[in-house]
C-alpha atoms as a PDB file:
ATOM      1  CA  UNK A   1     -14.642 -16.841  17.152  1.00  0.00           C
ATOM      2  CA  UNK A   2     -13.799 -15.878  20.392  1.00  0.00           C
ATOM      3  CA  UNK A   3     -10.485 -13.087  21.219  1.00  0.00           C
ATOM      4  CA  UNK A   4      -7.403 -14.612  22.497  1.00  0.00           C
ATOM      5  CA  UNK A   5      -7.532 -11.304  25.584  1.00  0.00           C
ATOM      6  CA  UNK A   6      -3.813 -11.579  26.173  1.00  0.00           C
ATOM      7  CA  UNK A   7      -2.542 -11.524  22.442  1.00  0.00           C
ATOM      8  CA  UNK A   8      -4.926  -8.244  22.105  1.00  0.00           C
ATOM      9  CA  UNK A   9      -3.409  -7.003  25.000  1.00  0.00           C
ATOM     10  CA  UNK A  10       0.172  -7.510  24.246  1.00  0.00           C
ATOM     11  CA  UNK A  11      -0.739  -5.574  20.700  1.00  0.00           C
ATOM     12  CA  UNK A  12      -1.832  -2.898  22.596  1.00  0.00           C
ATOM     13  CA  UNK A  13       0.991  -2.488  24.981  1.00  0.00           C
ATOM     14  CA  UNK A  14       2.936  -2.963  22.084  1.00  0.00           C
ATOM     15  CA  UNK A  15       4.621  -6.296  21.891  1.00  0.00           C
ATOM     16  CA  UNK A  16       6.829  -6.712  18.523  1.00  0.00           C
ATOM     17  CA  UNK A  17       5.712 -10.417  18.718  1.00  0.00           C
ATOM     18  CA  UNK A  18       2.130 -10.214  19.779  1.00  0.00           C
ATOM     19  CA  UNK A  19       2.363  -7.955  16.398  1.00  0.00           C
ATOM     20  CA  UNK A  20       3.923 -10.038  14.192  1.00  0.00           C
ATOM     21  CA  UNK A  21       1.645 -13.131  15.505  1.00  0.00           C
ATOM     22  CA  UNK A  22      -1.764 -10.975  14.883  1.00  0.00           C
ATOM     23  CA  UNK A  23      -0.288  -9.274  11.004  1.00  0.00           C
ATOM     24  CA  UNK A  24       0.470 -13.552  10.299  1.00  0.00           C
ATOM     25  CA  UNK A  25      -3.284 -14.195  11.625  1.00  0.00           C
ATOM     26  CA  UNK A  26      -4.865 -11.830   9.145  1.00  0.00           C
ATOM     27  CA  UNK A  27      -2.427 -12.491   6.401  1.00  0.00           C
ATOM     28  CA  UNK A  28      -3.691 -16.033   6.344  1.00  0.00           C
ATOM     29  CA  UNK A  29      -7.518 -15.345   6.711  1.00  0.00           C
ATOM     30  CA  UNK A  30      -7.553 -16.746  10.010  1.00  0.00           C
ATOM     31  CA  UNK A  31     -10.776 -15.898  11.348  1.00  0.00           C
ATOM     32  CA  UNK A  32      -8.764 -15.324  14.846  1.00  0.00           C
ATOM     33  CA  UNK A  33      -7.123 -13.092  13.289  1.00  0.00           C
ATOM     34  CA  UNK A  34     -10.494 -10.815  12.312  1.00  0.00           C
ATOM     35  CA  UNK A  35     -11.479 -11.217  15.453  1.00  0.00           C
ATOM     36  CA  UNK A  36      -8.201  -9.711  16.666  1.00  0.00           C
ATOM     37  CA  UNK A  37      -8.968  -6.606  14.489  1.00  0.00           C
ATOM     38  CA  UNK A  38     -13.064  -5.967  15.383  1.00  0.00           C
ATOM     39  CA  UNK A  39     -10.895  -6.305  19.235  1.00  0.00           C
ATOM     40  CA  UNK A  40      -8.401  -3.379  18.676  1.00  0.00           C
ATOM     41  CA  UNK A  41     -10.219  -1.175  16.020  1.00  0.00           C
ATOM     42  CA  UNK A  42     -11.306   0.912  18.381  1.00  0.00           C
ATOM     43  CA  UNK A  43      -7.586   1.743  19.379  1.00  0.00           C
ATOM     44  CA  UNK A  44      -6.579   2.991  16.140  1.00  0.00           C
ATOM     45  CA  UNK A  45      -6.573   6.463  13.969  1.00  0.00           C
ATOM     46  CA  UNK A  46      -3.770   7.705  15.622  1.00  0.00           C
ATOM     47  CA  UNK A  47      -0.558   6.651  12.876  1.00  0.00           C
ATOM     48  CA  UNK A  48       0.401   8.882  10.165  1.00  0.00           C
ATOM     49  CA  UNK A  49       0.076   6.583   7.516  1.00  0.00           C
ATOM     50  CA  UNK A  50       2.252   7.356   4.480  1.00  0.00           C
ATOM     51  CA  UNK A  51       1.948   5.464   1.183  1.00  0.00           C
ATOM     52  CA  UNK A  52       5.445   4.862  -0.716  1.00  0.00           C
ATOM     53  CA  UNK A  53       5.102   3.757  -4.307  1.00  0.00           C
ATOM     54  CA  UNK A  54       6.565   3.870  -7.802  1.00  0.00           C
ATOM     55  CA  UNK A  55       8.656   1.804 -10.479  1.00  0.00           C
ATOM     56  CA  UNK A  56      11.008  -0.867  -9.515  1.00  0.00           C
ATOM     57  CA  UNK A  57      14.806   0.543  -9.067  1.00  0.00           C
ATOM     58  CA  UNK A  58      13.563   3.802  -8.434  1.00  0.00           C
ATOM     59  CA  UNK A  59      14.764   3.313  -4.816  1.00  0.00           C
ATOM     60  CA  UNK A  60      12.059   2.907  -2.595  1.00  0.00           C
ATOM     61  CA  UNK A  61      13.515   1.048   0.037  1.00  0.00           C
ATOM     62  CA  UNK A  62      16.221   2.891   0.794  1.00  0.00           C
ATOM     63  CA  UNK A  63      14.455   6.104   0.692  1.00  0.00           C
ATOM     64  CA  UNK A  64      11.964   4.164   3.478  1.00  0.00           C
ATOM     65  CA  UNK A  65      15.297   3.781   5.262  1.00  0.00           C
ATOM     66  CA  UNK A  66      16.467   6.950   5.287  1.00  0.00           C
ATOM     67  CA  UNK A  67      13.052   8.212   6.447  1.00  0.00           C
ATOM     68  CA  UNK A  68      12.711   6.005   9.227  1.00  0.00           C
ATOM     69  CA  UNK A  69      16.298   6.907  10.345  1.00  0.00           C
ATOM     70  CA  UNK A  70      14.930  10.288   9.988  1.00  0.00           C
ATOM     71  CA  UNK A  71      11.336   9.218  12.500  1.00  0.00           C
ATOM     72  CA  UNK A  72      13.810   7.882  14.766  1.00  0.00           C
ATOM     73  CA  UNK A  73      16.120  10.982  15.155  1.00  0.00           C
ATOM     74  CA  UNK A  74      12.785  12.851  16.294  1.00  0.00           C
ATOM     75  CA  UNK A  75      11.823   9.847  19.026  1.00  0.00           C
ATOM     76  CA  UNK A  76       9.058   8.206  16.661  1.00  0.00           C
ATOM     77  CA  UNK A  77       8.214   4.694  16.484  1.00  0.00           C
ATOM     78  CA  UNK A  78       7.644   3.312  13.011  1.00  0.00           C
ATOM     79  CA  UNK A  79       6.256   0.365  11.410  1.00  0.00           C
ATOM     80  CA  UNK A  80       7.167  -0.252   7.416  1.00  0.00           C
ATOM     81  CA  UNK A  81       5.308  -2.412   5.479  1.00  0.00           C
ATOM     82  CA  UNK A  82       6.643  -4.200   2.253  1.00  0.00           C
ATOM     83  CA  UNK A  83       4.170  -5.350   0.055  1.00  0.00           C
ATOM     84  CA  UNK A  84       5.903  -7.902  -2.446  1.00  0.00           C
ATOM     85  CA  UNK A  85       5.534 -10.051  -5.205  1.00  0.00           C
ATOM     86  CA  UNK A  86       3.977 -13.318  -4.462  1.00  0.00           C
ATOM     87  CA  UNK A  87       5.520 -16.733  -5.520  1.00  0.00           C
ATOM     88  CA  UNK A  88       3.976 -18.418  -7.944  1.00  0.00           C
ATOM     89  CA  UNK A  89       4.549 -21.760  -5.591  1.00  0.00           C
ATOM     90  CA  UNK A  90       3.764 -20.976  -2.430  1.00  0.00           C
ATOM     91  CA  UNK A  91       1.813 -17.688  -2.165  1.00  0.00           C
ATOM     92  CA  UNK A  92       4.390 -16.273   0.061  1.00  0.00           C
ATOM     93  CA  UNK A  93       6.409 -12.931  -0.376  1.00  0.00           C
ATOM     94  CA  UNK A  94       9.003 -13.668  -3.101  1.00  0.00           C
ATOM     95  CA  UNK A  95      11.472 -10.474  -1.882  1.00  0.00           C
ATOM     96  CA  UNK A  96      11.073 -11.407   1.981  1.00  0.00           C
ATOM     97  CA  UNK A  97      11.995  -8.209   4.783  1.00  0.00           C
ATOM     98  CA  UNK A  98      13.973  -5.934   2.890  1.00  0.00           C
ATOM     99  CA  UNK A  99      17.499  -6.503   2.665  1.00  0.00           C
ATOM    100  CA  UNK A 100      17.984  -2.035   2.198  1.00  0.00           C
ATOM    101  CA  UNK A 101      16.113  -1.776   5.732  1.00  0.00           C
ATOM    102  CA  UNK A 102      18.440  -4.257   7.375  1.00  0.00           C
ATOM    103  CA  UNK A 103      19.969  -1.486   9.667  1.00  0.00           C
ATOM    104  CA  UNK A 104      16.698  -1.376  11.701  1.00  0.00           C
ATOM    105  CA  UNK A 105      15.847  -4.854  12.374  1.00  0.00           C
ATOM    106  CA  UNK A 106      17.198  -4.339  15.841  1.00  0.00           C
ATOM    107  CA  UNK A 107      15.759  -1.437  16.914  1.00  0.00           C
ATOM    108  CA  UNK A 108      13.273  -2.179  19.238  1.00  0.00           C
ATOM    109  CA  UNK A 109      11.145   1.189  17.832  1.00  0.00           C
ATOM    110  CA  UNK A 110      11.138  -0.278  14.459  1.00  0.00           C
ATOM    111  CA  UNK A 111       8.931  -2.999  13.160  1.00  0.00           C
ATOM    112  CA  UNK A 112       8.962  -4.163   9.473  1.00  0.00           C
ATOM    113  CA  UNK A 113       6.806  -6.546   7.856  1.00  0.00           C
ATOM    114  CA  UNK A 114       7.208  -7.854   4.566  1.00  0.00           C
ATOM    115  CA  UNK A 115       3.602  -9.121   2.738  1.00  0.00           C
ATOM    116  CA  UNK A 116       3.161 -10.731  -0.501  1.00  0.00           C
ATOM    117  CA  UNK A 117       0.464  -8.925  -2.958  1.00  0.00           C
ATOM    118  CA  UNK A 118      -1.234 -12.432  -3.549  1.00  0.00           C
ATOM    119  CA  UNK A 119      -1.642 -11.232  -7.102  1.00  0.00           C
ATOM    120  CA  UNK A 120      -3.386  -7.987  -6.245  1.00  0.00           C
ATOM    121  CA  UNK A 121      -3.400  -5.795  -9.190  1.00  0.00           C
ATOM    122  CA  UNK A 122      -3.094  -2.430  -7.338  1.00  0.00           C
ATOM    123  CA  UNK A 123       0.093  -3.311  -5.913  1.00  0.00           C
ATOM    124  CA  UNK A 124      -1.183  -3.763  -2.041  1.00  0.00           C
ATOM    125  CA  UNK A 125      -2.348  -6.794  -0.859  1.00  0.00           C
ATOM    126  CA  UNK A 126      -6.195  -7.410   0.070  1.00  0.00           C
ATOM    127  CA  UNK A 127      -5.138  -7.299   4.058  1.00  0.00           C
ATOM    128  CA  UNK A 128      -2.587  -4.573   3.831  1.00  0.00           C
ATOM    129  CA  UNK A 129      -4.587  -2.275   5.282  1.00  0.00           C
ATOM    130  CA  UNK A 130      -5.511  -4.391   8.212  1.00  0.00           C
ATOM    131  CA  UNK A 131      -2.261  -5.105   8.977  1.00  0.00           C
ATOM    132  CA  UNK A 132      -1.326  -1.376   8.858  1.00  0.00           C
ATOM    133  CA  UNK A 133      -4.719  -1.117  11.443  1.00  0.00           C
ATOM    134  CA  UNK A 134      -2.444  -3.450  13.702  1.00  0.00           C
ATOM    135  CA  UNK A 135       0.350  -1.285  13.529  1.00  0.00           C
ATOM    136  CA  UNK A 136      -1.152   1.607  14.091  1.00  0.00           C
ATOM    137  CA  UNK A 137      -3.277   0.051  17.247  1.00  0.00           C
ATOM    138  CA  UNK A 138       0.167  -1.585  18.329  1.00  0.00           C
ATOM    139  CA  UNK A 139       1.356   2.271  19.151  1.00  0.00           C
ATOM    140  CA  UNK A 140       3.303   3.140  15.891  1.00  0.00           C
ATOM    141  CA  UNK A 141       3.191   7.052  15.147  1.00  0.00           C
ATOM    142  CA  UNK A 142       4.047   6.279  11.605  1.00  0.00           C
ATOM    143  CA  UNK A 143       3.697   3.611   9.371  1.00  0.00           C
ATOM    144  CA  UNK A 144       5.418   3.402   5.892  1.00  0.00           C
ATOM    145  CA  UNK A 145       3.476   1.257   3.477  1.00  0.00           C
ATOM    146  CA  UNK A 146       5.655   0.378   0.432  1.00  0.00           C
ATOM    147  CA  UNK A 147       3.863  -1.158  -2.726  1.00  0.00           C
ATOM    148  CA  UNK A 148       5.019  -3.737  -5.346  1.00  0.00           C
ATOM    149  CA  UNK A 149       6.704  -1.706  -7.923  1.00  0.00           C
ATOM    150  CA  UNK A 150       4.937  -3.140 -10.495  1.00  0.00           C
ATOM    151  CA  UNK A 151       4.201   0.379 -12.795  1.00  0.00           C
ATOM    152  CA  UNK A 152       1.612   2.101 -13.082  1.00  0.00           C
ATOM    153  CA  UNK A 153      -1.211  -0.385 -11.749  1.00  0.00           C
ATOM    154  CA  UNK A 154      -0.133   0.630  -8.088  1.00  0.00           C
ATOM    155  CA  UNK A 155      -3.017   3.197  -8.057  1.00  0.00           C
ATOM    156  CA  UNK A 156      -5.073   1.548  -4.912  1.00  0.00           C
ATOM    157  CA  UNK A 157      -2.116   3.207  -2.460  1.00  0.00           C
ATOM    158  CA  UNK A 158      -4.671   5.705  -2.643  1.00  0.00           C
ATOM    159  CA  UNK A 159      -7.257   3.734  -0.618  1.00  0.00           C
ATOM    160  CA  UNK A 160      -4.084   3.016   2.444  1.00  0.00           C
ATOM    161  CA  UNK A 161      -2.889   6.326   3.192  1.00  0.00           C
ATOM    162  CA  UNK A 162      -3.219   9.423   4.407  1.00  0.00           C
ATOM    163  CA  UNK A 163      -0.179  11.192   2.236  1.00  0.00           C
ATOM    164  CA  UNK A 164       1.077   9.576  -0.843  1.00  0.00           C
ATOM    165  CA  UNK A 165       4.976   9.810  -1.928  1.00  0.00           C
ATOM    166  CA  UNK A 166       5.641   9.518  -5.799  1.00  0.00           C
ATOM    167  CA  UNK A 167       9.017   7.981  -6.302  1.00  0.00           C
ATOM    168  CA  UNK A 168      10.655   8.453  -9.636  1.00  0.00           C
ATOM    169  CA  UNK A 169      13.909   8.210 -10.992  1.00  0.00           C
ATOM    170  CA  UNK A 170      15.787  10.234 -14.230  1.00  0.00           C
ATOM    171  CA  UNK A 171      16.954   8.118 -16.980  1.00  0.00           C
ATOM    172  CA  UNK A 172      14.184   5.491 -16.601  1.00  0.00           C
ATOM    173  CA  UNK A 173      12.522   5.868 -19.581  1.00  0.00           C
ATOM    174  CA  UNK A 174      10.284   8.751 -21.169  1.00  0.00           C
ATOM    175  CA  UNK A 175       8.670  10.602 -18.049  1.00  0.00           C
ATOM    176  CA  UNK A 176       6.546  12.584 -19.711  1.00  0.00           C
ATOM    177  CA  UNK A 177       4.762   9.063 -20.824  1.00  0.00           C
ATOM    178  CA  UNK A 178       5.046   8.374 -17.332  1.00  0.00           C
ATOM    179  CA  UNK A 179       3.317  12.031 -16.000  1.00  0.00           C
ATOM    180  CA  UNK A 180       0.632  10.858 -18.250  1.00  0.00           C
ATOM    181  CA  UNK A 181      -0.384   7.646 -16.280  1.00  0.00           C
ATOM    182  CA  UNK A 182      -3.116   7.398 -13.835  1.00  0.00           C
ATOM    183  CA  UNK A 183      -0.582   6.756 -10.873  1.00  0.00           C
ATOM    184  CA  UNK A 184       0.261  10.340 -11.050  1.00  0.00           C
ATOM    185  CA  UNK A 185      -2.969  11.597 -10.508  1.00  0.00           C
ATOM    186  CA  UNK A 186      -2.259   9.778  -7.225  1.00  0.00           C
ATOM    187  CA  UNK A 187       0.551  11.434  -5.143  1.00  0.00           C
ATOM    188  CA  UNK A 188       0.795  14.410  -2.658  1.00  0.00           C
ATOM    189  CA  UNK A 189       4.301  14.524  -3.025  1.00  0.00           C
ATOM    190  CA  UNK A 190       6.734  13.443  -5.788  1.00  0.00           C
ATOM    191  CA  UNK A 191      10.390  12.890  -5.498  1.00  0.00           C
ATOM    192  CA  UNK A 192      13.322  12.570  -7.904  1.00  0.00           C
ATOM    193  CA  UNK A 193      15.995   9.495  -6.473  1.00  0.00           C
ATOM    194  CA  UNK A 194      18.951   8.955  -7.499  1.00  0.00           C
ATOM    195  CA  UNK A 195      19.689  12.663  -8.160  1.00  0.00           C
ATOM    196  CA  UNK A 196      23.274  12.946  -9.171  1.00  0.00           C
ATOM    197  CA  UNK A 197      21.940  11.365 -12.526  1.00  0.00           C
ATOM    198  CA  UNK A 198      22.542  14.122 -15.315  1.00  0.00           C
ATOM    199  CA  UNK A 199      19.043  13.929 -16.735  1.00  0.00           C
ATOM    200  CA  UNK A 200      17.330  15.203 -13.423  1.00  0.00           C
ATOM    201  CA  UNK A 201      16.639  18.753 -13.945  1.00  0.00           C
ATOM    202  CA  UNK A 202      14.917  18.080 -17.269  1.00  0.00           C
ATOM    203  CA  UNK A 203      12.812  15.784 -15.429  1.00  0.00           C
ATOM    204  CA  UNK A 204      12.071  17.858 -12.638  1.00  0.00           C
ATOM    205  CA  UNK A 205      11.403  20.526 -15.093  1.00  0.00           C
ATOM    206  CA  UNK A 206       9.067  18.235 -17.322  1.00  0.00           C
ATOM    207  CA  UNK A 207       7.114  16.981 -13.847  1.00  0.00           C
ATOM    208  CA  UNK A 208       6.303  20.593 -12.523  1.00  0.00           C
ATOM    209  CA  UNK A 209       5.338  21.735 -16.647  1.00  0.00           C
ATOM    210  CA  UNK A 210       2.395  18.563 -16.870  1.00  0.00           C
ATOM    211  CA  UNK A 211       1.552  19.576 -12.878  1.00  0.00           C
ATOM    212  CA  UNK A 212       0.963  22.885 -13.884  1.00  0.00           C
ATOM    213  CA  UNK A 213      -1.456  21.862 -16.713  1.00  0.00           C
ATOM    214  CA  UNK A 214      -3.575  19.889 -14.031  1.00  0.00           C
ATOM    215  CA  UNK A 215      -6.240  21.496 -12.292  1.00  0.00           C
ATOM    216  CA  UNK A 216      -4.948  23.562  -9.282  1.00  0.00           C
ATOM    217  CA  UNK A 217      -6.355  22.743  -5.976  1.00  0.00           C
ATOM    218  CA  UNK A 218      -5.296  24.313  -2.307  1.00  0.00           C
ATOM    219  CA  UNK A 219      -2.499  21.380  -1.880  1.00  0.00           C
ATOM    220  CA  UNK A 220       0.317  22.428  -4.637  1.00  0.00           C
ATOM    221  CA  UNK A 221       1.999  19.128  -5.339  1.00  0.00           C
ATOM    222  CA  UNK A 222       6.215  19.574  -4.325  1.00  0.00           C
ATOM    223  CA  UNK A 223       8.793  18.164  -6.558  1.00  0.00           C
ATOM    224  CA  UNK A 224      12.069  17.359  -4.438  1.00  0.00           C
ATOM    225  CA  UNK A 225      14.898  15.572  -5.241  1.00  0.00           C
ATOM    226  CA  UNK A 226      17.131  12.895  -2.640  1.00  0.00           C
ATOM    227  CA  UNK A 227      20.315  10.691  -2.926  1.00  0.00           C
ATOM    228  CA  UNK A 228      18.647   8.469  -0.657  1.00  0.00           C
ATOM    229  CA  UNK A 229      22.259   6.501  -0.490  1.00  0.00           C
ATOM    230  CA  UNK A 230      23.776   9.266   1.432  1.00  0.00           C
ATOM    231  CA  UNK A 231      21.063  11.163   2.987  1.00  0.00           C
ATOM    232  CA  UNK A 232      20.683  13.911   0.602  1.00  0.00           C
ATOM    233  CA  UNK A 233      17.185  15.633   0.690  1.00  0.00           C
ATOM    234  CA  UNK A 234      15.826  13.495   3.085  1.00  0.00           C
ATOM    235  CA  UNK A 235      15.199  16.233   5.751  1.00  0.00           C
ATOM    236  CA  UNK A 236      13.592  18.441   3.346  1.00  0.00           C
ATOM    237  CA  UNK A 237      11.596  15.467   1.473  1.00  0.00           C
ATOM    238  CA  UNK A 238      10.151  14.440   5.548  1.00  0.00           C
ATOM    239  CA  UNK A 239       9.549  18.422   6.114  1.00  0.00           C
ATOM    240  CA  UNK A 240       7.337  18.195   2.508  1.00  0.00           C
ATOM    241  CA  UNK A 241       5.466  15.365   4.201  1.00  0.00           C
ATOM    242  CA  UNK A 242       5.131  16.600   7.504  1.00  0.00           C
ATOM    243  CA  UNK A 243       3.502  20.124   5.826  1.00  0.00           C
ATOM    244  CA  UNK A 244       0.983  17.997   3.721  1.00  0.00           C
ATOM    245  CA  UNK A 245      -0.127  16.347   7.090  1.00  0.00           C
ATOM    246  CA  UNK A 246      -0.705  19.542   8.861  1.00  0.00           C
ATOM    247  CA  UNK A 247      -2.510  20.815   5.392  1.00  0.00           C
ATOM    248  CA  UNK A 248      -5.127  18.117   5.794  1.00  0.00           C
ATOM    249  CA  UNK A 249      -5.525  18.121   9.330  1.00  0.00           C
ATOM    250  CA  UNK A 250      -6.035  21.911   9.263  1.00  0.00           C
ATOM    251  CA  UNK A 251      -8.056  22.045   6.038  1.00  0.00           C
ATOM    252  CA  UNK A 252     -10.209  19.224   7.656  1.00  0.00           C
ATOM    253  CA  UNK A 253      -9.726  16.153   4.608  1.00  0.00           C
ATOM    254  CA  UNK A 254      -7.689  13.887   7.131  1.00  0.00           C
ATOM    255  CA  UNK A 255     -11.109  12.485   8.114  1.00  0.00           C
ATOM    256  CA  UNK A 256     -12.519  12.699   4.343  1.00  0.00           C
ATOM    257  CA  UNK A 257      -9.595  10.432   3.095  1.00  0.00           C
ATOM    258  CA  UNK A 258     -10.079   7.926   6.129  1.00  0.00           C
ATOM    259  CA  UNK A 259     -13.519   7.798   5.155  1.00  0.00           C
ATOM    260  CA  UNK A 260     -12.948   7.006   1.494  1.00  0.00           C
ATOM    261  CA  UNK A 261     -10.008   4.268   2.306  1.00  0.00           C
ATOM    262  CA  UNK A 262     -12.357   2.389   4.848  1.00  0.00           C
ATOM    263  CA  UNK A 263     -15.312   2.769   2.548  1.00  0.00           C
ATOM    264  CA  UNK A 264     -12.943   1.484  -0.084  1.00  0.00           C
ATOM    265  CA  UNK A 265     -11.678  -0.886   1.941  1.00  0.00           C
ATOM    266  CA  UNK A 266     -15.263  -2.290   3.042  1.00  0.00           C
ATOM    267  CA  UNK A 267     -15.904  -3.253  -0.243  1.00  0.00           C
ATOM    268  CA  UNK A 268     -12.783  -4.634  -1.775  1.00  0.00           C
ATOM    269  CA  UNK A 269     -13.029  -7.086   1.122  1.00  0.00           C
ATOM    270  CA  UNK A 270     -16.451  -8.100   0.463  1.00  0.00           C
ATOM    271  CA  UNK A 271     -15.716  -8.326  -3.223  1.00  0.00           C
ATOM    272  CA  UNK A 272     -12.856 -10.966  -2.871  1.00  0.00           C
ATOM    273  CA  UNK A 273     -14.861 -12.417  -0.220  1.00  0.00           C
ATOM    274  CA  UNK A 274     -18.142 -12.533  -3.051  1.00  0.00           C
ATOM    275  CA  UNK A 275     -15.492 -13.784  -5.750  1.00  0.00           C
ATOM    276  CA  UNK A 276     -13.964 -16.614  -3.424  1.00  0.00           C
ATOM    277  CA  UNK A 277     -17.604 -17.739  -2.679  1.00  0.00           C
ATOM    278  CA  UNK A 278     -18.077 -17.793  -6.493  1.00  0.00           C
ATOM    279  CA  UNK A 279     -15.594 -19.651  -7.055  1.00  0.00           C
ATOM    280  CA  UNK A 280     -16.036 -22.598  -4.631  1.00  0.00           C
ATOM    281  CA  UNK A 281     -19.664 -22.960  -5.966  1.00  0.00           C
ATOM    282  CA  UNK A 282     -18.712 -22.702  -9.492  1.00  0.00           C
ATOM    283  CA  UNK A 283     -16.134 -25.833  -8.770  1.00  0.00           C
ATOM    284  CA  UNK A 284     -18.338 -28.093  -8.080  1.00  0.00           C
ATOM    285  CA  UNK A 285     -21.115 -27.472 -10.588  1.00  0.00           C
ATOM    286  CA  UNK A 286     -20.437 -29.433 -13.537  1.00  0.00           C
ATOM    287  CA  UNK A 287     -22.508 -26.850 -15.426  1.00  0.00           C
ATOM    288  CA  UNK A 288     -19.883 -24.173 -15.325  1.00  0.00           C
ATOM    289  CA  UNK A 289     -17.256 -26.750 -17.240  1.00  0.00           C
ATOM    290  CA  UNK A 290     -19.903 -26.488 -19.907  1.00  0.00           C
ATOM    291  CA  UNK A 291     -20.588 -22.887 -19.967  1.00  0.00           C
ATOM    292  CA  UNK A 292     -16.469 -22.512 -20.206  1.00  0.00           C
ATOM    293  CA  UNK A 293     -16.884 -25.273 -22.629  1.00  0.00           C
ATOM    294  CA  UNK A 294     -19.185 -23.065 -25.112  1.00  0.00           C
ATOM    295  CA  UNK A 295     -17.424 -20.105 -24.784  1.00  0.00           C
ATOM    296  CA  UNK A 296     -14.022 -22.387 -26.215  1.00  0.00           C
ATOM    297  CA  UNK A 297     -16.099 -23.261 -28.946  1.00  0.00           C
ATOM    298  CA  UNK A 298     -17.621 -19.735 -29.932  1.00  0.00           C
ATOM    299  CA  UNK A 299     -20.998 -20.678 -29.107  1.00  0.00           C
ATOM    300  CA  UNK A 300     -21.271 -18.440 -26.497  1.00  0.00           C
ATOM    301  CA  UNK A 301     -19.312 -15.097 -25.997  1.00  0.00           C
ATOM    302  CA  UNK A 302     -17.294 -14.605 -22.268  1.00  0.00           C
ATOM    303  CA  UNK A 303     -20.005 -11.435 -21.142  1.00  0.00           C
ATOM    304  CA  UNK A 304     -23.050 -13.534 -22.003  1.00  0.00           C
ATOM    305  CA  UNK A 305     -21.571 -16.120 -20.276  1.00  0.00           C
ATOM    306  CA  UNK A 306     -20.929 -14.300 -17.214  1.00  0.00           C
ATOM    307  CA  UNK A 307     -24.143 -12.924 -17.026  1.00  0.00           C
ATOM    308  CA  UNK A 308     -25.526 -16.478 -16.877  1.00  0.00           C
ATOM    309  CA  UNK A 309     -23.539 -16.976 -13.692  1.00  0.00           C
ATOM    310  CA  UNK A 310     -24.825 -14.206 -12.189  1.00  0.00           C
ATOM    311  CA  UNK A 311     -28.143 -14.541 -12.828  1.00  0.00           C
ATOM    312  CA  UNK A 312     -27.613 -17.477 -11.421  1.00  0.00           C
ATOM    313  CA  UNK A 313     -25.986 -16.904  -7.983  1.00  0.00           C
ATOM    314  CA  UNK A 314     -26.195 -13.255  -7.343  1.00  0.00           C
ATOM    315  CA  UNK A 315     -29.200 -11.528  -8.702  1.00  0.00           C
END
């Protein structure tokens, strides 16, 4: 499909709308908007892409506020991306822009997007990190990507961004059970919200003891703690994040992780592109009704029966 020249154009000069036209493009598999992309790749690297996730109520959004505020103060543009639930009607995000990040809809050096997940299990969407590539080729110098808060599936921020922030919060349960979960083999930096709670020096105590019992590499994770509500900690939390940017730039893993995101990123897209493929064949074989129909009755257990499939149409 041919490149609509002036829409690319006004991306790269940095047109909110052109922006907001080409992230609707790709959210919607248009193949216009792919060919919008393969237009402005080459434009893009230059964002500091930072990955926000963690548990619903924790206080992501307003922490993404305060940060942004913070960008702002030092003359940075910013783009935030929202990745949230989809409805179970219509596909579409169920939480819509968020209402916390309200005080920067007007700024013309703020752009936020909200996307629905489209039942992604990691918590990010399958063209999350195109539309961050738009951002970033728009002329954003940071871009804030912001997963579901689903728990402790959200582990594929890791394939997004180039730092990841662990948000937790005291008095949300057992934390220790919570160290022990995959998504906090994830983050570069963790931070304790809401942290006028009483119970947050035990947990900031019990997060640097199970960090310490994890092998020790040349980035030592930090442990802050913000009131993202008024502002407290948010200077030191962006000066944590700024000094893990400089570490990988000047330990030279900047271009390792962009490497391993876009080689992740290559083939989740041709997986759900494989699966979707799949699937339309499958629907209009009445063998595969069946197959499914043997597997209700026992005769023929769900692995074999995959295999069939694939033997089938892949191998």
């Amino acid at each position: 499909m041919p490149v609509d020249a002036s829409l690319a154009q006004r991306l790269l000069d940095g047109d909110r709308r052109a922006l907001a036209r080409a992230i609707s493009l790709v959210e919607n598999d248009d193949p216009a908007g792919w060919a919008l992309v393969r237009e402005v790749y080459p434009h893009t690297g230059r964002a500091a892409v930072v990955g926000v996730t963690g548990a619903p109520g924790a206080g992501k959004s307003t922490l993404i506020g305060a940060l942004v505020a913070n960008r702002r103060a030092a003359d940075r543009s910013v783009a935030v991306l929202s990745i949230d639930p989809s409805s179970p009607f219509t596909q579409g995000a169920l939480l819509g822009d968020r209402i916390r990040l309200a005080e920067h809809f007007l700024d013309p050096g703020v752009f936020i997007r909200s996307m629905a997940n489209r039942g992604a299990l990691g918590g990010l969407s399958e063209a999350s990190l195109q539309a961050a590539l738009l951002m970033d080729a728009a002329g954003r110098d940071d871009v804030f990507l912001e997963t579901v808060g689903v728990g402790q599936a959200e582990v594929d921020i890791i394939d997004h961004a180039d730092t990841v922030l662990l948000v937790l919060m005291p008095g949300g349960g057992d934390s220790v059970q919570a160290l022990k979960a995959g998504i906090m083999e994830i983050p570069d930096v963790i931070v304790v919200n809401k942290a006028d709670h009483p119970l947050t020096p035990t947990m900031v105590r019990e997060i640097r003891g199970v960090l310490s019992l994890a092998p020790q590499g040349p980035w030592q994770v930090p442990v802050l703690q913000t009131e993202a509500v008024d502002g407290r900690g948010v200077d030191e939390l962006m000066e944590a994040l700024l000094e893990h940017r400089a570490h990988i730039e000047r330990e030279g893993t900047l271009s390792e992780r962009r490497r391993r995101n876009l080689r992740m990123e290559v083939l989740a897209l041709a997986t759900s592109r494989v699966r979707r493929e799949l699937e339309q064949r499958l629907e209009r074989e009445p063998g595969f009704e069946r197959l499914i129909d043997d597997v209700v009755a026992r005769r023929l257990d769900p692995a074999s029966a995959a295999a069939a499939i694939l033997d089938q149409h892949v191998r």
